[in-house]
PDB file of N, CA and C in Angstrom:
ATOM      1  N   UNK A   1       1.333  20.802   2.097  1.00  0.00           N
ATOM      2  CA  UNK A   1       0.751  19.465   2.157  1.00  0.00           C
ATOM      3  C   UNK A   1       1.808  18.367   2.091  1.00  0.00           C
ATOM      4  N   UNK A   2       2.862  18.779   1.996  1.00  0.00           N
ATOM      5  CA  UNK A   2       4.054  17.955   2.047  1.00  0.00           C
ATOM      6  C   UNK A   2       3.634  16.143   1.058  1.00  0.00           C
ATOM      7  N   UNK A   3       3.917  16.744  -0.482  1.00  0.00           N
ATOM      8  CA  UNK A   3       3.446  15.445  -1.885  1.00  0.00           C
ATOM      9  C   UNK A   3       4.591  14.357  -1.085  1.00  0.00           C
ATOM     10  N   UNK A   4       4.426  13.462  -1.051  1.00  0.00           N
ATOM     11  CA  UNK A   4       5.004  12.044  -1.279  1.00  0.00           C
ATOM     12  C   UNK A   4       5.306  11.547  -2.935  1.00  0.00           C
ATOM     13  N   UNK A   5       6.027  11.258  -3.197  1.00  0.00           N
ATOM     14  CA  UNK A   5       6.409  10.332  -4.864  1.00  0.00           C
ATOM     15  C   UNK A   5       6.574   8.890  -4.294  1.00  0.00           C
ATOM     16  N   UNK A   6       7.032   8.542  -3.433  1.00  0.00           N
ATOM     17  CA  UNK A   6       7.512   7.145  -2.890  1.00  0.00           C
ATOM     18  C   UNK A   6       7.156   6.566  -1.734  1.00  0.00           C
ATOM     19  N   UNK A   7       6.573   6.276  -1.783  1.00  0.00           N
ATOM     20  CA  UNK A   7       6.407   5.168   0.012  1.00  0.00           C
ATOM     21  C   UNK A   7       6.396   3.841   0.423  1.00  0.00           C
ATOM     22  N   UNK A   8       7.753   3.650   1.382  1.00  0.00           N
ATOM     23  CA  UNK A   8       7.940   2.194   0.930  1.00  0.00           C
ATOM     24  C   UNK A   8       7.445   1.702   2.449  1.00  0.00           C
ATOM     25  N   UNK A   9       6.515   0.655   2.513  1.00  0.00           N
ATOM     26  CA  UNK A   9       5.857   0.280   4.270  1.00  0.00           C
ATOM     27  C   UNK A   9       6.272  -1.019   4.369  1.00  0.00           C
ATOM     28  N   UNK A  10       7.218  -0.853   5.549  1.00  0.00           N
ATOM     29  CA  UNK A  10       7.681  -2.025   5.535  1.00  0.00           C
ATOM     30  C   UNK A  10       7.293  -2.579   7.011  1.00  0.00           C
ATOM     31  N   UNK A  11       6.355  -3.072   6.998  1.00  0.00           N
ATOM     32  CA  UNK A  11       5.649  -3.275   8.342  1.00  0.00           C
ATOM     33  C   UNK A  11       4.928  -4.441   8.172  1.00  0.00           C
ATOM     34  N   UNK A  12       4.858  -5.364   9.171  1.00  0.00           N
ATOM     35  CA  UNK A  12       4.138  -6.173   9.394  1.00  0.00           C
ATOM     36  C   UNK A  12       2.671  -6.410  10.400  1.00  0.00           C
ATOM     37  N   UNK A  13       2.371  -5.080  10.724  1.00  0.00           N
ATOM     38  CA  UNK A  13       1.275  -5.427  11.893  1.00  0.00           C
ATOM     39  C   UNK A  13       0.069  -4.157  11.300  1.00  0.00           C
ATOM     40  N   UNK A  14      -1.135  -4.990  11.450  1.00  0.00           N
ATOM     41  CA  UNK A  14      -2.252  -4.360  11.062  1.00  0.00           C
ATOM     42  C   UNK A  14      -2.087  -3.005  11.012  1.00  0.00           C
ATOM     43  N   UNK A  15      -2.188  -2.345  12.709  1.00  0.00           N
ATOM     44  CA  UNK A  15      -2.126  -1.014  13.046  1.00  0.00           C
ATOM     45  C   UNK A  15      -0.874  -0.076  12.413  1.00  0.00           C
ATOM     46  N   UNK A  16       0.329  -0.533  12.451  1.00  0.00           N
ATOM     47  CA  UNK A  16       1.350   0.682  11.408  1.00  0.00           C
ATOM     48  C   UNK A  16       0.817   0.446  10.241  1.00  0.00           C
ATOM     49  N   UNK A  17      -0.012  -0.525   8.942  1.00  0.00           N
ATOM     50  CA  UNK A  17      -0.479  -0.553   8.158  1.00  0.00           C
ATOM     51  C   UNK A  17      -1.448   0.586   7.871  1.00  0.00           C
ATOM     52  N   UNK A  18      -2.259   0.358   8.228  1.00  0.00           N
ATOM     53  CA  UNK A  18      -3.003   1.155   8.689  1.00  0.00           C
ATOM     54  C   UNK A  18      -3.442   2.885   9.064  1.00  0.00           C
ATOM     55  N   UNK A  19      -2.179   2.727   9.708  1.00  0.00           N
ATOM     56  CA  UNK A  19      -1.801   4.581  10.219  1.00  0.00           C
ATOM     57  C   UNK A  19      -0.882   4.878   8.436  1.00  0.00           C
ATOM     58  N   UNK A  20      -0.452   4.155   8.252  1.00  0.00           N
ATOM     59  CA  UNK A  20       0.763   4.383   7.318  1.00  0.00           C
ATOM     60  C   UNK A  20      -0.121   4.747   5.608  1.00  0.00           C
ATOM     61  N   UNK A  21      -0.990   4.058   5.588  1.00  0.00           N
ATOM     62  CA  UNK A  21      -1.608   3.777   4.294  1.00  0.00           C
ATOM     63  C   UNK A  21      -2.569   5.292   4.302  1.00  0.00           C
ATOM     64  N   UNK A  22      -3.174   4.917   5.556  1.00  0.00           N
ATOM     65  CA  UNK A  22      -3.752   6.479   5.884  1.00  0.00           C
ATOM     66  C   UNK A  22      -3.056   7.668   5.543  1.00  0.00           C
ATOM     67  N   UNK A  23      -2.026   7.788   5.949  1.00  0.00           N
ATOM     68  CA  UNK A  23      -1.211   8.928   5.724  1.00  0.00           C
ATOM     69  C   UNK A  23      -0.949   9.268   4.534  1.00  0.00           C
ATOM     70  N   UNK A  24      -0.372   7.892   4.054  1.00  0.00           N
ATOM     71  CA  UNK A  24       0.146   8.232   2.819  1.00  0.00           C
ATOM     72  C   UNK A  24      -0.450   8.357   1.426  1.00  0.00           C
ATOM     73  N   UNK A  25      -1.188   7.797   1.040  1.00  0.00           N
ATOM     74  CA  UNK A  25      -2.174   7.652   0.212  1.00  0.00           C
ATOM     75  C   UNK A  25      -2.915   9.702  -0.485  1.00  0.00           C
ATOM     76  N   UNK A  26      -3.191   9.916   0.923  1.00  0.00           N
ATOM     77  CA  UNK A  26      -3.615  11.411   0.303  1.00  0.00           C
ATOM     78  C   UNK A  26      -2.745  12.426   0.001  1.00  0.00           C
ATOM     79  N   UNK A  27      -1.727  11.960   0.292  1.00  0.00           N
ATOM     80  CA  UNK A  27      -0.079  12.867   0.249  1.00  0.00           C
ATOM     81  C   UNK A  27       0.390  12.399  -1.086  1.00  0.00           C
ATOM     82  N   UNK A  28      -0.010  11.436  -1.786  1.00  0.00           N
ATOM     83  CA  UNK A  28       1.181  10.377  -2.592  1.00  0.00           C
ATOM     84  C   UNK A  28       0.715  11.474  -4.248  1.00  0.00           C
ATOM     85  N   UNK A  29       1.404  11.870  -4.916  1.00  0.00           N
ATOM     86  CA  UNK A  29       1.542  12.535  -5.981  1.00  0.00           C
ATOM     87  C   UNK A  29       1.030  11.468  -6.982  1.00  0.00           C
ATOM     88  N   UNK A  30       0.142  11.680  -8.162  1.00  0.00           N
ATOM     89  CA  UNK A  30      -0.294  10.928  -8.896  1.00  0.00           C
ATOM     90  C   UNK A  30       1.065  10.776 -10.109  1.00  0.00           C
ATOM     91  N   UNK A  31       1.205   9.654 -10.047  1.00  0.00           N
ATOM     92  CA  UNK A  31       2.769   8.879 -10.521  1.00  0.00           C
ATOM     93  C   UNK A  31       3.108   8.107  -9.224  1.00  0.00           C
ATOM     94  N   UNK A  32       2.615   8.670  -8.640  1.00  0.00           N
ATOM     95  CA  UNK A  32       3.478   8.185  -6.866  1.00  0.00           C
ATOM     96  C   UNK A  32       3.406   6.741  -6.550  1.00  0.00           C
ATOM     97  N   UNK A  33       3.910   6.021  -6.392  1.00  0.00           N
ATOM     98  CA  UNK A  33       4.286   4.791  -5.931  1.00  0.00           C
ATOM     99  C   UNK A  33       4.468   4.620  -4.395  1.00  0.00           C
ATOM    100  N   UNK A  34       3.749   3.255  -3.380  1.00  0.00           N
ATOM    101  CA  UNK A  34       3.765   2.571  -2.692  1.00  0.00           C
ATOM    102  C   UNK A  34       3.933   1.474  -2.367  1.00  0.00           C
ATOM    103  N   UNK A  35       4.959   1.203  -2.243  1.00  0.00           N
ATOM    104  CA  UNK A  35       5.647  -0.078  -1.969  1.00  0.00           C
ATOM    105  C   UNK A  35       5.434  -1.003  -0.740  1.00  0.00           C
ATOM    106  N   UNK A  36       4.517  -2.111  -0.773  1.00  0.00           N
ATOM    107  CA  UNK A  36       4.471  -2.554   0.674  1.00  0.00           C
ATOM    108  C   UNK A  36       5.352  -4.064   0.549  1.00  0.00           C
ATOM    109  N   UNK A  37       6.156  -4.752   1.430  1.00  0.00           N
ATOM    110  CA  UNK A  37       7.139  -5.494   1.108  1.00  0.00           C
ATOM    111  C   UNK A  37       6.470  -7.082   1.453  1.00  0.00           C
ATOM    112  N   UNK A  38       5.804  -6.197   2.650  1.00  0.00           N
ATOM    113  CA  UNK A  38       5.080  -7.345   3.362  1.00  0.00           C
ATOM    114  C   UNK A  38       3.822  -8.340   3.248  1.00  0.00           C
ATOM    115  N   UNK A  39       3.189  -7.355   1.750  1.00  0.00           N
ATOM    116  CA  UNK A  39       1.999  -7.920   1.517  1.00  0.00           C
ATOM    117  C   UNK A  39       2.336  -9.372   1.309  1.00  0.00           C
ATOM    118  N   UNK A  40       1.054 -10.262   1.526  1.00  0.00           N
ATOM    119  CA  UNK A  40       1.596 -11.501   0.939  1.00  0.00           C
ATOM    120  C   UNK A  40       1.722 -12.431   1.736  1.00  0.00           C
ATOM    121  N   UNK A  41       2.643 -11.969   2.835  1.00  0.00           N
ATOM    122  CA  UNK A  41       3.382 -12.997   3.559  1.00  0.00           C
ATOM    123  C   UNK A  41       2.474 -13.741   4.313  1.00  0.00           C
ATOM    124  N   UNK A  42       2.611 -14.920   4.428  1.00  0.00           N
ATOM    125  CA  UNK A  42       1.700 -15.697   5.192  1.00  0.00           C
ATOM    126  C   UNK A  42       2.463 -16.532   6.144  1.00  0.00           C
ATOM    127  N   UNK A  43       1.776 -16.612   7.021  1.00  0.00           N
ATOM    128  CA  UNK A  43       0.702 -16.120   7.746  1.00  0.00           C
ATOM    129  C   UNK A  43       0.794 -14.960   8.530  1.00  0.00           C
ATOM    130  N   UNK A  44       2.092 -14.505   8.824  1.00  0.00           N
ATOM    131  CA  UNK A  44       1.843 -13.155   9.678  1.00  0.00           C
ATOM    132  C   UNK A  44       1.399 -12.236   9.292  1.00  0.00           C
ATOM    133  N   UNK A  45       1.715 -11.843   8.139  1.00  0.00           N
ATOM    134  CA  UNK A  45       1.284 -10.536   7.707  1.00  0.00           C
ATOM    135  C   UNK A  45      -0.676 -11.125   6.738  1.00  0.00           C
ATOM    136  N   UNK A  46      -1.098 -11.517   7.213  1.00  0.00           N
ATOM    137  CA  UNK A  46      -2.749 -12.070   6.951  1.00  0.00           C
ATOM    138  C   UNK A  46      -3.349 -10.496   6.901  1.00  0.00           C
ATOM    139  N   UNK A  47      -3.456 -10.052   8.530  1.00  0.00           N
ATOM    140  CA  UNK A  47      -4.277  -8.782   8.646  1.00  0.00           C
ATOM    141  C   UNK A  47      -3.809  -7.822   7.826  1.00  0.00           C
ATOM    142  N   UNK A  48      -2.589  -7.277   7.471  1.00  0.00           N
ATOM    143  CA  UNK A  48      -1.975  -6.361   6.890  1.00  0.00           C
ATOM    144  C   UNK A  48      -2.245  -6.430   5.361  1.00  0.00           C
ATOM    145  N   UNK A  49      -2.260  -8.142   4.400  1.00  0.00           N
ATOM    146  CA  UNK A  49      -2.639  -8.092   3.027  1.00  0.00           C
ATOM    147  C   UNK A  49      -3.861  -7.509   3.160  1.00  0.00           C
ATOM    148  N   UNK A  50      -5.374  -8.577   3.951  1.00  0.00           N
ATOM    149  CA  UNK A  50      -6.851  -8.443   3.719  1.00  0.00           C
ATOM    150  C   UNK A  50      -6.880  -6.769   4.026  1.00  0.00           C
ATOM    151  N   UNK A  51      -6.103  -5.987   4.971  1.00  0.00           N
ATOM    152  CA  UNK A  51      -6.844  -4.489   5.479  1.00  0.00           C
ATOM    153  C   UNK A  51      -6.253  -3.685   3.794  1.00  0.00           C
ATOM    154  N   UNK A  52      -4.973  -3.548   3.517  1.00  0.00           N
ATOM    155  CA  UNK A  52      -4.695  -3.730   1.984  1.00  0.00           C
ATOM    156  C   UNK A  52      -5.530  -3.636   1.230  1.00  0.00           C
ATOM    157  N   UNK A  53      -5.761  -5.080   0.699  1.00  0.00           N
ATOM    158  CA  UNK A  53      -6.759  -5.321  -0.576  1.00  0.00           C
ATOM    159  C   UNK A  53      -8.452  -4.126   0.146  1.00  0.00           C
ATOM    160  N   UNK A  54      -8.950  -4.309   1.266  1.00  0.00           N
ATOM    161  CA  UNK A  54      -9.833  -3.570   1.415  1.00  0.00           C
ATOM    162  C   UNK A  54      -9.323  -2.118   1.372  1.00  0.00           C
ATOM    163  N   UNK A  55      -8.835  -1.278   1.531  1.00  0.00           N
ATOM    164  CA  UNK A  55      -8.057  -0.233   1.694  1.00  0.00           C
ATOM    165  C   UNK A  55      -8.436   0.083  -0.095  1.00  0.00           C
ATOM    166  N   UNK A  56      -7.600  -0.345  -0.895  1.00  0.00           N
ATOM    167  CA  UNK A  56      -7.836  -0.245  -2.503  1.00  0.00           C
ATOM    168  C   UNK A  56      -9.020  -0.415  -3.383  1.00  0.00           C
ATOM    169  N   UNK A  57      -9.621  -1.291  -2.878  1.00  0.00           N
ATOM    170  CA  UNK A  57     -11.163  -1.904  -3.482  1.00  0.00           C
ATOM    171  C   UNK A  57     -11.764  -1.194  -4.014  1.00  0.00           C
ATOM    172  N   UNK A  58     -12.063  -0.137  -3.825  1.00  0.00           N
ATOM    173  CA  UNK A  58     -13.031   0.714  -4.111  1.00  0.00           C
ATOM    174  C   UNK A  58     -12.291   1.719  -4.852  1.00  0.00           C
ATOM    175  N   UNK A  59     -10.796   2.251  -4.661  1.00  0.00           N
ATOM    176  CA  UNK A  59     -10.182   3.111  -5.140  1.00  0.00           C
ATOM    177  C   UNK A  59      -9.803   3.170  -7.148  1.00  0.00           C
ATOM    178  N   UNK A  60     -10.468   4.182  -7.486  1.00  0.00           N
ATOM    179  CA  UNK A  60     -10.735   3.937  -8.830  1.00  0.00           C
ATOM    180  C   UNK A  60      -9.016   4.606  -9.666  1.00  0.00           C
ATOM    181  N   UNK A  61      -8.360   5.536  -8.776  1.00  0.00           N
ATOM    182  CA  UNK A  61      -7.222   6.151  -9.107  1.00  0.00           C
ATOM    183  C   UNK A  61      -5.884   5.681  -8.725  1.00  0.00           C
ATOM    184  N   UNK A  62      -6.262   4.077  -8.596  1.00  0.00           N
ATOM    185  CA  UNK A  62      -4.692   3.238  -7.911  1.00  0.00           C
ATOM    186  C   UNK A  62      -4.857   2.009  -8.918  1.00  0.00           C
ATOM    187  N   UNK A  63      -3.483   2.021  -9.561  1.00  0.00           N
ATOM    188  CA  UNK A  63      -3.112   1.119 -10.522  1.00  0.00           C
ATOM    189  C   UNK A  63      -2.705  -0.101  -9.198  1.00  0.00           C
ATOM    190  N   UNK A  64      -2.728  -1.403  -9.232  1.00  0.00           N
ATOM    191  CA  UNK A  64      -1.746  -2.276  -8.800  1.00  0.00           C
ATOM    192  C   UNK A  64      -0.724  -3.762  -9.421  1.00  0.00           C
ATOM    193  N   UNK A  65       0.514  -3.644  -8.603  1.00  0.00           N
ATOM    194  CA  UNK A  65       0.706  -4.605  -9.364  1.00  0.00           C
ATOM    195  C   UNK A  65       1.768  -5.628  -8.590  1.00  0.00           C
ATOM    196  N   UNK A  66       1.484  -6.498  -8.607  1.00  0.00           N
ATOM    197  CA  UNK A  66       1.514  -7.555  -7.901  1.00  0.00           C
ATOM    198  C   UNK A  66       2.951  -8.281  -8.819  1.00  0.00           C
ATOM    199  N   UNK A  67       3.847  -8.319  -8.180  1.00  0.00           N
ATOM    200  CA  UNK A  67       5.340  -8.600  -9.021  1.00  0.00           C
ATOM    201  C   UNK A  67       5.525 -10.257  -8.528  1.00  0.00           C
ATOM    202  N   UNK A  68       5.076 -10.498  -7.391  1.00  0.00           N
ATOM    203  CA  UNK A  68       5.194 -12.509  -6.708  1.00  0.00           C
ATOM    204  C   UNK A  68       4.743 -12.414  -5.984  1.00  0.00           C
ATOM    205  N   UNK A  69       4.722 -13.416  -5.073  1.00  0.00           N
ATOM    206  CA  UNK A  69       3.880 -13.858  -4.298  1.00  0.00           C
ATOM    207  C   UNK A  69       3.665 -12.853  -3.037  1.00  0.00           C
ATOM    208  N   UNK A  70       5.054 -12.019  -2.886  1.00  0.00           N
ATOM    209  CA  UNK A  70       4.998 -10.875  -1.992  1.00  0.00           C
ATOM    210  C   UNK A  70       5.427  -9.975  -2.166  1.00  0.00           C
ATOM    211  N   UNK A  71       4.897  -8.775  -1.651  1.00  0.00           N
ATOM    212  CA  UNK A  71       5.094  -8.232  -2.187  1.00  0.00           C
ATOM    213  C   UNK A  71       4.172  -7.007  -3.243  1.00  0.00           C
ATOM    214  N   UNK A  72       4.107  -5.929  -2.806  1.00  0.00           N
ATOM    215  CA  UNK A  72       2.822  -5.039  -4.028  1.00  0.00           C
ATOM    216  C   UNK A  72       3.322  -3.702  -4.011  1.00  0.00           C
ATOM    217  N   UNK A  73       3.011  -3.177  -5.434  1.00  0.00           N
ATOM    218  CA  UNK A  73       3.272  -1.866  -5.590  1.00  0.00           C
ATOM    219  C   UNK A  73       2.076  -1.348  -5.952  1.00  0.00           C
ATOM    220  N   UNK A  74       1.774  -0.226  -5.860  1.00  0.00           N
ATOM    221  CA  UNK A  74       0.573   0.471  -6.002  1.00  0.00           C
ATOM    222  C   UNK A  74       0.951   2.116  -6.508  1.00  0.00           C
ATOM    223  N   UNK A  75       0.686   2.282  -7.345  1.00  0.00           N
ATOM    224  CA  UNK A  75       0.576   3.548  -8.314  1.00  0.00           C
ATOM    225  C   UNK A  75      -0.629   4.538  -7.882  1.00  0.00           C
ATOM    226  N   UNK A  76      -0.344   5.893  -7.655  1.00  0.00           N
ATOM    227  CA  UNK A  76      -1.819   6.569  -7.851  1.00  0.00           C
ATOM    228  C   UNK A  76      -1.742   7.174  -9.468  1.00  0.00           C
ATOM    229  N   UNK A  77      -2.861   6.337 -10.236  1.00  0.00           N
ATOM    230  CA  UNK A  77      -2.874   7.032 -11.338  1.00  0.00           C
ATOM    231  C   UNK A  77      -3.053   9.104 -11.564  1.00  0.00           C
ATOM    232  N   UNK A  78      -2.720   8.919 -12.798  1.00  0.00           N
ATOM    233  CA  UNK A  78      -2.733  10.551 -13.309  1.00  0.00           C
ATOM    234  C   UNK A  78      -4.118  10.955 -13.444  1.00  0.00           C
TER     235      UNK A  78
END
């Protein structure tokens, strides 16, 4: 199943968001960390925060944490 511990997405456009979060998320080892660089940024990266924040919403086993204005890390809890 090839675990992930780290994933850092450094992308700005909906669709690699997207494919990327997909991927990684069910791979990511609980401790595992996701780093997206781009959240935040406004205005380009708009689609990439809102698909984000929806992406997590519901997810009861992801810590997040928001360090400034851009920028998010996301934990899968234990």
């Amino acid at each position: 199943t090839n675990p992930i511990s780290f994933g850092y997405l450094a992308s700005d456009t909906l669709e690699s968001c997207e494919t990327l979060l997909n991927f990684m998320w069910p791979k990511l080892n609980p401790g595992g960390i996701i780093s997206i660089c781009d959240y935040g940024s406004y205005p380009n990266c708009l689609p990439l925060t809102v698909y984000t924040d929806n992406f997590f919403k519901d997810k009861k086993d992801a810590f997040i944490y928001y360090p400034d204005n851009v920028g998010i890390f996301i934990m899968k809890k234990f």
